[in-house]
N, C-alpha and C. Protein backbone atom coordinates (compact mmCIF):
# COMPACT_ATOMS: atom_id res chain seq x y z
N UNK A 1 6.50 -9.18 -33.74
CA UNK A 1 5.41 -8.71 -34.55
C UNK A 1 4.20 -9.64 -34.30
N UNK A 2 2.80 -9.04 -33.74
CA UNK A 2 1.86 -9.77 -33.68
C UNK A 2 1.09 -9.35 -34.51
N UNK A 3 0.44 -10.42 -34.71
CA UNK A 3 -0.50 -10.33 -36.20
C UNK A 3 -2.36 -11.50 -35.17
N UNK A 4 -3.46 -10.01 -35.30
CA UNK A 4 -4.54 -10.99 -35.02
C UNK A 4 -5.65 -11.63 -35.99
N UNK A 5 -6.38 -12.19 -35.69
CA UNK A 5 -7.38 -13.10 -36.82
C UNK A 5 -7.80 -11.84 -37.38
N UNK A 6 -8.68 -10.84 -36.84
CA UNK A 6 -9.46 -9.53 -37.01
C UNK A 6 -8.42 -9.34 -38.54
N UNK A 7 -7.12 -8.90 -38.32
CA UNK A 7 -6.50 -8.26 -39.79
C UNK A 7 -6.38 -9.02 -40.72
N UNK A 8 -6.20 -10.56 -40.54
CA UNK A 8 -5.93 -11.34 -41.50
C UNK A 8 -7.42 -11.37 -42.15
N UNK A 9 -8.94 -11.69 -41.63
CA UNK A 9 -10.20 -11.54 -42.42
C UNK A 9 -10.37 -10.14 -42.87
N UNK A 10 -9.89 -9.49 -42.05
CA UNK A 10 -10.22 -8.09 -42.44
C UNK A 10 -9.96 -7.09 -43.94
N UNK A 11 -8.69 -7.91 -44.22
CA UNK A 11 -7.67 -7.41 -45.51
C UNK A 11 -8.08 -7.45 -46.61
N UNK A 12 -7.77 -6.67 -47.11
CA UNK A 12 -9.03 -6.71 -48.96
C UNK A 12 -7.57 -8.19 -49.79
N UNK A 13 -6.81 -8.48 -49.31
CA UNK A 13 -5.86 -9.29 -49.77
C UNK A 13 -6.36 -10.82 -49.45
N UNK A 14 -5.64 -11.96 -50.00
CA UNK A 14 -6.10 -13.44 -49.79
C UNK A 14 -5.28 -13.39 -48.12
N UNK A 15 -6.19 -14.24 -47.74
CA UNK A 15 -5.59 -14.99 -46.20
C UNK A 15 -4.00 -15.26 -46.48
N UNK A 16 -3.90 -16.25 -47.71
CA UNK A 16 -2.83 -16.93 -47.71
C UNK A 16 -2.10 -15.58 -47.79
N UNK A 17 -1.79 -14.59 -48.82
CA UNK A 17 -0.84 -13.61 -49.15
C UNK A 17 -0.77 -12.67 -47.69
N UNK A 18 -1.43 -12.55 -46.56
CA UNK A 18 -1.66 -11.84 -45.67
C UNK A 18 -0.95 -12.49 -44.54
N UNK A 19 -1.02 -13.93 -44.53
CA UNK A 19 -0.06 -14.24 -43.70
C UNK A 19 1.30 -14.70 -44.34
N UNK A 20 1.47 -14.68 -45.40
CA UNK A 20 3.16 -14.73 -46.14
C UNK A 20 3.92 -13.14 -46.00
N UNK A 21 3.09 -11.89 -45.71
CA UNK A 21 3.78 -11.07 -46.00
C UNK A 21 4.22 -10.69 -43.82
N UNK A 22 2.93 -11.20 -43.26
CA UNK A 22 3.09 -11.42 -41.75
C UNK A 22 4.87 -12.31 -41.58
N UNK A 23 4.77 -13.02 -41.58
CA UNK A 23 5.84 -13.82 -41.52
C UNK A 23 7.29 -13.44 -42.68
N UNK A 24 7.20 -12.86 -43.10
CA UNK A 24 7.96 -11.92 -44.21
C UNK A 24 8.57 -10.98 -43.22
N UNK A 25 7.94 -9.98 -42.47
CA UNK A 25 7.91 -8.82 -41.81
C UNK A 25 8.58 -9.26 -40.86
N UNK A 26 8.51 -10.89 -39.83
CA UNK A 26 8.81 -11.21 -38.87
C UNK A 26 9.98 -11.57 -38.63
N UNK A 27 10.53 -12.60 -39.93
CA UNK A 27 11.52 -13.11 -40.17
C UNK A 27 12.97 -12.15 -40.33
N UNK A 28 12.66 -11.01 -41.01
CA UNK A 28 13.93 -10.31 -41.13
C UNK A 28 15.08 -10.60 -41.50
N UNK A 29 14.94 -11.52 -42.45
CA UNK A 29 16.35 -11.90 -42.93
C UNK A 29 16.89 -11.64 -44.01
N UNK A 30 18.46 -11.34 -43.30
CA UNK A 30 19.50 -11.14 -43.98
C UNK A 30 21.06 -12.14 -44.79
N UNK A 31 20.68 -11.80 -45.83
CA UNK A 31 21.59 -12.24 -46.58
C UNK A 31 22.78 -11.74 -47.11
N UNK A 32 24.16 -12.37 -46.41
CA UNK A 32 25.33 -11.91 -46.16
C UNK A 32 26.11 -12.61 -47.80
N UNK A 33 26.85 -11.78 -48.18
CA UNK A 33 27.55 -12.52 -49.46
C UNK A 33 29.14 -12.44 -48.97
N UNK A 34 29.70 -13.65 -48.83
CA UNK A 34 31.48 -13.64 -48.45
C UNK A 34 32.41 -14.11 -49.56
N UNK A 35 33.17 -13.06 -49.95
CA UNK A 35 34.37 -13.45 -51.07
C UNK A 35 35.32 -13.53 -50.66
N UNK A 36 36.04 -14.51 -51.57
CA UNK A 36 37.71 -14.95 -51.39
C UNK A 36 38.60 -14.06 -52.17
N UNK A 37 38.91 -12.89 -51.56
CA UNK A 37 40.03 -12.23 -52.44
C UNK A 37 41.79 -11.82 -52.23
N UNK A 38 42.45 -12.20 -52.46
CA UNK A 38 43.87 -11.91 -52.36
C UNK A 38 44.26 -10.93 -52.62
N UNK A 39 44.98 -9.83 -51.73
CA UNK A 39 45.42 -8.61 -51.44
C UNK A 39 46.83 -8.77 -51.00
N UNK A 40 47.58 -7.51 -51.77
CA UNK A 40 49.21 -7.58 -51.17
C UNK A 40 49.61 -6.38 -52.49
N UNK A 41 51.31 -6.58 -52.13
CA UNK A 41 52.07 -5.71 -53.03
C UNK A 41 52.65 -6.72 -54.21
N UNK A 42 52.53 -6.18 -55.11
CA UNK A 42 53.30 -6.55 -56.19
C UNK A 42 54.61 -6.39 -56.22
N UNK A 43 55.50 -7.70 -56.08
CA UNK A 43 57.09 -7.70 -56.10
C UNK A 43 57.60 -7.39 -57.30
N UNK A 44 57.22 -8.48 -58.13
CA UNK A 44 57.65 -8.59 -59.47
C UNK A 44 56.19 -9.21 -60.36
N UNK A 45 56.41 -8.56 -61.36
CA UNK A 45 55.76 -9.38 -62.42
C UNK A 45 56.62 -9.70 -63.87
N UNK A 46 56.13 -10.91 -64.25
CA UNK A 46 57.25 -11.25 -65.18
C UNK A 46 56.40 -11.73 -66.52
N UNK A 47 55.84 -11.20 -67.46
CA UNK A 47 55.36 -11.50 -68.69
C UNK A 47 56.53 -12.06 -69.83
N UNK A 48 55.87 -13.50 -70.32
CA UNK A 48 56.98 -13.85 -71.59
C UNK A 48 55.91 -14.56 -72.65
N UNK A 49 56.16 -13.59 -73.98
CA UNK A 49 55.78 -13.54 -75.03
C UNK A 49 55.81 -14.99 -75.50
N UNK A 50 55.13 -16.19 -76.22
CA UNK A 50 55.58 -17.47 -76.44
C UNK A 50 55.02 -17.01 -78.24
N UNK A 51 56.12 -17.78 -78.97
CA UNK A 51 55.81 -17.68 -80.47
C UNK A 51 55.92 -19.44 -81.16
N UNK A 52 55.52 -19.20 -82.07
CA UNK A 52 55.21 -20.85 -83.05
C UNK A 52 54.38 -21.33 -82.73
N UNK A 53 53.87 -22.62 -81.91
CA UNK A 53 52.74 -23.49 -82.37
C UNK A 53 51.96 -23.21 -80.75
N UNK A 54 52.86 -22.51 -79.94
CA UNK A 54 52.20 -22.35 -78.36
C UNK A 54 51.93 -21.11 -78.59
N UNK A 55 51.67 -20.15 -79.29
CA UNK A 55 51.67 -18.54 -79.17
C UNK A 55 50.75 -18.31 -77.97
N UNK A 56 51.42 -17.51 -77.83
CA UNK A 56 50.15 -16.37 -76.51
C UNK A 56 51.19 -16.22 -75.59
N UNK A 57 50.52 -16.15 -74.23
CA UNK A 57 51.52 -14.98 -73.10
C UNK A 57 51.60 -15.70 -72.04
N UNK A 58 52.16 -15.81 -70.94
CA UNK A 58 52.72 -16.69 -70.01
C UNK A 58 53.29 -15.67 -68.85
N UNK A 59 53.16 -16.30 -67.90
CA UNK A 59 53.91 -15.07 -66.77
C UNK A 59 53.61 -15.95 -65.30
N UNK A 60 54.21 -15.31 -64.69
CA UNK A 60 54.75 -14.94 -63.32
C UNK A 60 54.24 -13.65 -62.31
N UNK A 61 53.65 -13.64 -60.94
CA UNK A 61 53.41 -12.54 -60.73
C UNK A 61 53.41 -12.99 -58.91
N UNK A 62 54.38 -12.17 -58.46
CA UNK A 62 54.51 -12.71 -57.18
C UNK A 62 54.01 -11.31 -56.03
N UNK A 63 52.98 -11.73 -55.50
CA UNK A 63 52.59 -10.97 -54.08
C UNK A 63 53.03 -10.94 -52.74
N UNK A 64 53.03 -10.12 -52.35
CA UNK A 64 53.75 -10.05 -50.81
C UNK A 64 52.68 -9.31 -50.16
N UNK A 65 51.73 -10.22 -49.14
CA UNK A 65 50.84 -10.14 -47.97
C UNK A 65 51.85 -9.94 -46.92
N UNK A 66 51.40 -9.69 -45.35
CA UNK A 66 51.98 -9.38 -44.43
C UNK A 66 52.80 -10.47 -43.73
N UNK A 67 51.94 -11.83 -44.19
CA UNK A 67 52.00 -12.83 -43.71
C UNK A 67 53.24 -14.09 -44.78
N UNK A 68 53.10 -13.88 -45.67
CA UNK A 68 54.26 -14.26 -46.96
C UNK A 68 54.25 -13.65 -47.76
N UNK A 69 55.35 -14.23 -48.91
CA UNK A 69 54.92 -13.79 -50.50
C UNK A 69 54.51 -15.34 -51.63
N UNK A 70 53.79 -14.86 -52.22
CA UNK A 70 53.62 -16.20 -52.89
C UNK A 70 53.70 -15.75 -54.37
N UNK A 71 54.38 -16.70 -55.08
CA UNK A 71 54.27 -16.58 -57.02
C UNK A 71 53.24 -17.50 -57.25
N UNK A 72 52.50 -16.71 -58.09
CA UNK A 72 51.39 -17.24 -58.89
C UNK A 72 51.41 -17.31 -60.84
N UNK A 73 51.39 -18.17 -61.16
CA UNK A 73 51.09 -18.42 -62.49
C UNK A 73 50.26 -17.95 -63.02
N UNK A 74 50.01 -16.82 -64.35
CA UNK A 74 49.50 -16.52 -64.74
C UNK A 74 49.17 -16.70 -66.09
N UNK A 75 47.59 -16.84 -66.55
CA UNK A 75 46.85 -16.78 -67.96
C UNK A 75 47.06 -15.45 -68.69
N UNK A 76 46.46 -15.97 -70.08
CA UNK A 76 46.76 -14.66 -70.78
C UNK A 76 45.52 -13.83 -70.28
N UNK A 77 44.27 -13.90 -69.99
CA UNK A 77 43.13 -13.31 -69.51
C UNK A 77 43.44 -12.60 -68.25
N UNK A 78 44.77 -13.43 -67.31
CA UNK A 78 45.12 -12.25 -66.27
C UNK A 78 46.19 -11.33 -66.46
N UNK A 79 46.88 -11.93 -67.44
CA UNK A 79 48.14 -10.65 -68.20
C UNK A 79 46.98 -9.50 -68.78
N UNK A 80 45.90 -9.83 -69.37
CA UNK A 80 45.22 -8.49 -70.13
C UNK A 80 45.03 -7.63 -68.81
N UNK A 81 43.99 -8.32 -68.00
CA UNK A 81 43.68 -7.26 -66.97
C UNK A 81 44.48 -6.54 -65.76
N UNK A 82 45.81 -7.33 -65.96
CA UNK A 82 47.21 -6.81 -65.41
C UNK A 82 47.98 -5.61 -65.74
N UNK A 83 47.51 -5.64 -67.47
CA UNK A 83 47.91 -4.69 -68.11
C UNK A 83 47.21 -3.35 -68.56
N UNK A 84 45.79 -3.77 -68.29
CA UNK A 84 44.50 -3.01 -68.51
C UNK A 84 44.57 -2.15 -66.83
N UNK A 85 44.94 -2.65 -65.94
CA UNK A 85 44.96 -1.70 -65.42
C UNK A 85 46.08 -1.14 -64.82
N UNK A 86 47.50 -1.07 -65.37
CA UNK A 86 48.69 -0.52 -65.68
C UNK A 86 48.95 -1.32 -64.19
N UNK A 87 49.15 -1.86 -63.47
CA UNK A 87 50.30 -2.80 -62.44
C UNK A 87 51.38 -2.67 -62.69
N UNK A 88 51.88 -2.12 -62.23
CA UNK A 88 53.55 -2.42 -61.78
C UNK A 88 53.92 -2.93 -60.13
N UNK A 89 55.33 -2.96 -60.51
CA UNK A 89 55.94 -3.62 -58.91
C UNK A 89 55.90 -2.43 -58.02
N UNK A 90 55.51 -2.74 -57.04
CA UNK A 90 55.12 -1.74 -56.08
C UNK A 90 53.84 -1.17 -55.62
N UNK A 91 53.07 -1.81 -56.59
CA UNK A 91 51.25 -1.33 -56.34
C UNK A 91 50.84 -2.49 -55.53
N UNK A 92 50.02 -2.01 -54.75
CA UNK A 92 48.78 -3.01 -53.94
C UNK A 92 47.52 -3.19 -54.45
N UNK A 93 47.29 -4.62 -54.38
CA UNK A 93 46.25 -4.75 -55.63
C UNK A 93 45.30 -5.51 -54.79
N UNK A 94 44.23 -5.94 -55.07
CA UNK A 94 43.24 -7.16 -54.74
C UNK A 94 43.02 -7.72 -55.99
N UNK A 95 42.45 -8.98 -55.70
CA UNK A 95 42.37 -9.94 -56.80
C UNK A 95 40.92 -10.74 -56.60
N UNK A 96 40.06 -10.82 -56.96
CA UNK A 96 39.15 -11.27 -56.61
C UNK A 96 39.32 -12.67 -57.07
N UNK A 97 38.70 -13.79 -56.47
CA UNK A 97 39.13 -15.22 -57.02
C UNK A 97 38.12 -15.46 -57.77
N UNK A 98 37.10 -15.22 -57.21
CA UNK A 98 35.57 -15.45 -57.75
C UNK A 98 35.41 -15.37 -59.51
N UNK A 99 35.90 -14.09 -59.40
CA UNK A 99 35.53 -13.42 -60.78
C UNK A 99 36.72 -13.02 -61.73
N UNK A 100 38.11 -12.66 -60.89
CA UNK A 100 39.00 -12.69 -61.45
C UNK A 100 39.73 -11.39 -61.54
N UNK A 101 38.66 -10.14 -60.90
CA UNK A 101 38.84 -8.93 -61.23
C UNK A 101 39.92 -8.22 -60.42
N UNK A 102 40.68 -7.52 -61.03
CA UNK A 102 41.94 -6.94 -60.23
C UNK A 102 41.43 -5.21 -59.63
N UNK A 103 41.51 -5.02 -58.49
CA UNK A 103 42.02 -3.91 -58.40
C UNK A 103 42.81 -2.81 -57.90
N UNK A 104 42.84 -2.24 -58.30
CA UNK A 104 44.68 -1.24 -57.43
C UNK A 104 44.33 -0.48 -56.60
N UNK A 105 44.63 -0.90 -55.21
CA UNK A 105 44.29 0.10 -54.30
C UNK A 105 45.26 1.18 -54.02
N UNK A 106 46.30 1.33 -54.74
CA UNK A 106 47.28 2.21 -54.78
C UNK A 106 49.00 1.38 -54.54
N UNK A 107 50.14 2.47 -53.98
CA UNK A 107 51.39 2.42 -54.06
C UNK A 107 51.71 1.90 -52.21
N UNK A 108 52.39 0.84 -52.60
CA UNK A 108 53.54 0.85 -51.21
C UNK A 108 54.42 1.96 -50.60
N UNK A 109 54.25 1.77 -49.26
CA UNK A 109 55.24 2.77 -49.15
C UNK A 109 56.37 2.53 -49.02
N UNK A 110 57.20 1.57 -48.98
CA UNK A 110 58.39 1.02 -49.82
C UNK A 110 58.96 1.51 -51.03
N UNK A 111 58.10 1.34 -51.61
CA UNK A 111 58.52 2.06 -53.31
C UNK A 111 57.84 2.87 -53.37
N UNK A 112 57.28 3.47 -52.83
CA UNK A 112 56.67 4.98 -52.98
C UNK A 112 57.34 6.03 -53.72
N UNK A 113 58.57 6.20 -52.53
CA UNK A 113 59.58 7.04 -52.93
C UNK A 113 60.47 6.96 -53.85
C-alpha cells in the first residue's frame, strides 16, 4: 500500500489520523486466539455425596483420548456442569481448561450400540 504526500495534505482529516489509518491498512494484522481443551470418551464417572462438617460433592471422572486415559478429580462446580449437561459413560466431551465449559460432542461408537 502506497500512500503519497498529495493525500495525506489533501484529506479533510488531521495528518496524524491520516497516516495512523495508512499504516492500519498496511499492517494487516491478525489476531489468532489458542485454547487448551481436553477431548475424549467418558469411561466412568463416579460422584460421592459427602455429609456432616465436609458436605458437598466429590468425584472422579476418567477420559480416554486416543493416546491414554487419565482420572481427573473433580469440584462440585464440575459435577453441576457434568450434570447440567446429562454426561454419561460413553459420551465424547471437550472440556475447556480456560473457562471450564463442557461440551458433548456426542456418543462413542463403542457404546453406541
Amino acid at each position: 500500500c502506497s500512500l503519497s504526500a498529495t493525500e495525506v495534505f489533501s484529506l479533510e482529516v488531521s495528518k496524524t489520523e491520516a497516516l495512523t489509518q495508512a499504516i492500519r491498512r498496511s499492517m494487516g494484522v491478525r489476531i489468532v486466539e489458542e485454547q487448551e481443551v481436553m477431548e475424549g470418551e467418558v469411561v466412568e464417572i463416579q460422584i460421592d455425596t459427602l455429609s456432616g462438617a465436609k458436605a458437598g460433592k466429590t468425584g472422579r471422572l476418567t477420559l480416554c483420548t486416543t493416546d491414554m486415559e487419565t482420572i481427573y478429580d473433580l469440584g462440585t462446580k464440575m459435577i453441576d456442569r457434568l450434570t447440567q449437561e446429562r454426561v454419561t459413560a460413553g459420551d465424547v466431551i471437550r472440556i475447556d481448561k480456560a473457562t471450564g465449559k463442557i461440551s458433548k460432542l456426542g456418543r462413542s461408537v463403542s457404546r453406541s450400540r
